[in-house]
Protein backbone atom coordinates (compact mmCIF):
# COMPACT_ATOMS: atom_id res chain seq x y z
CA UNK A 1 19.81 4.41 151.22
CA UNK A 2 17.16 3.89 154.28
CA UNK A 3 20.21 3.62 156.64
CA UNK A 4 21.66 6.74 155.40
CA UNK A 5 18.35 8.32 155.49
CA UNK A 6 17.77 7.53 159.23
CA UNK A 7 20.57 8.04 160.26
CA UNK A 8 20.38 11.72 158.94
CA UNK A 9 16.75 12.16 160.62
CA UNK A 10 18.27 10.44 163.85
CA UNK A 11 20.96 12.96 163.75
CA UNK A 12 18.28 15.89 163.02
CA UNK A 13 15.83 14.89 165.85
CA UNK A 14 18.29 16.42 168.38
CA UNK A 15 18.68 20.04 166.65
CA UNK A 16 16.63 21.84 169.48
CA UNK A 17 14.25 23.40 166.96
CA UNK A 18 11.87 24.82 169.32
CA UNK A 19 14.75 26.97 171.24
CA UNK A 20 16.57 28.30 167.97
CA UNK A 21 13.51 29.63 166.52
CA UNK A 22 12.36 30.72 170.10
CA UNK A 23 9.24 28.82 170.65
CA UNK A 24 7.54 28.85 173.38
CA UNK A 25 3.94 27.19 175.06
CA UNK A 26 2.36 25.00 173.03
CA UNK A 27 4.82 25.65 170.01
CA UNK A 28 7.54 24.34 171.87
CA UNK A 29 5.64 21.53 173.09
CA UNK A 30 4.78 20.54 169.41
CA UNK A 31 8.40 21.47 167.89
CA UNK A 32 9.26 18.68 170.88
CA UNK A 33 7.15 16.14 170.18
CA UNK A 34 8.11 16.93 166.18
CA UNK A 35 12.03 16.05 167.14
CA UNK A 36 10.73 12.80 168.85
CA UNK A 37 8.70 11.36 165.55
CA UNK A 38 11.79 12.49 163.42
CA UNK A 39 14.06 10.53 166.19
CA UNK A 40 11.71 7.51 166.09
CA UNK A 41 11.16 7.21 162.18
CA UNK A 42 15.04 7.81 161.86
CA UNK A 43 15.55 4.47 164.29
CA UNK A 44 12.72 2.69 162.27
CA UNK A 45 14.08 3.32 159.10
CA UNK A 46 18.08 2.74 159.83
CA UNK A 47 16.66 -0.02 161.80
CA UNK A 48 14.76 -2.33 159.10
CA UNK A 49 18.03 -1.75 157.16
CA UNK A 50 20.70 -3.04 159.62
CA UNK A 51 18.16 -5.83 160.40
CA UNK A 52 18.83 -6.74 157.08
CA UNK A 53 22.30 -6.43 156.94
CA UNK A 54 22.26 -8.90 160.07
CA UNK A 55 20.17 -11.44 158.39
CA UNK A 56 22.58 -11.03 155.36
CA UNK A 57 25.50 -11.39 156.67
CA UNK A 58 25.33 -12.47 160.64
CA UNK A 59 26.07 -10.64 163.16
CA UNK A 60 29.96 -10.79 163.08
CA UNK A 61 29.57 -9.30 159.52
CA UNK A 62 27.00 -7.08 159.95
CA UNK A 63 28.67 -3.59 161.00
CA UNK A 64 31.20 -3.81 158.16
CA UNK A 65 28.08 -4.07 155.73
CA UNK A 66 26.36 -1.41 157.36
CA UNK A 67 29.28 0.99 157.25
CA UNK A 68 30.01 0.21 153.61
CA UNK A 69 26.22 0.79 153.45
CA UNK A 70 26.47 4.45 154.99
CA UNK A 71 29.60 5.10 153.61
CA UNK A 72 29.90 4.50 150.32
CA UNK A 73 25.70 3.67 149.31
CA UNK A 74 26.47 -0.22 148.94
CA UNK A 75 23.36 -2.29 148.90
CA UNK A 76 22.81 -4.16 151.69
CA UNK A 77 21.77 -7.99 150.48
């Protein structure tokens, strides 16, 4: 689930918020900075996960686990 989850606020930290809702100044400036935390917390949290995946299961087996993990929900042991 936390690989899924950052993966999805990875993938939302590069919607240009600030130009579709037509920010600009210091709102732009903030809506920027807010798509860099959601960037970094998506890489922490998909992180942790496939570092666990590579303690699991190596590195040769890792990506398989993490895909199944994304994919499909599987737990990642």
């Amino acid at each position: 689930m936390r690989l899924r989850v950052g993966v999805i606020l990875w993938a939302m930290s590069w919607i240009p918020y600030g130009l579709i809702l037509g920010l600009s100044g210091v709102w732009l400036t903030l809506s920027w900075g807010f798509e860099v935390l959601l960037g970094i917390v998506g890489i922490a949290l998909a992180g942790t996960a496939f570092a666990s995946a590579v303690k699991a299961k190596g590195w040769r087996g890792a990506p398989q686990v993490a895909w199944d993990s994304l994919l499909h929900g599987a737990t990642i042991d």
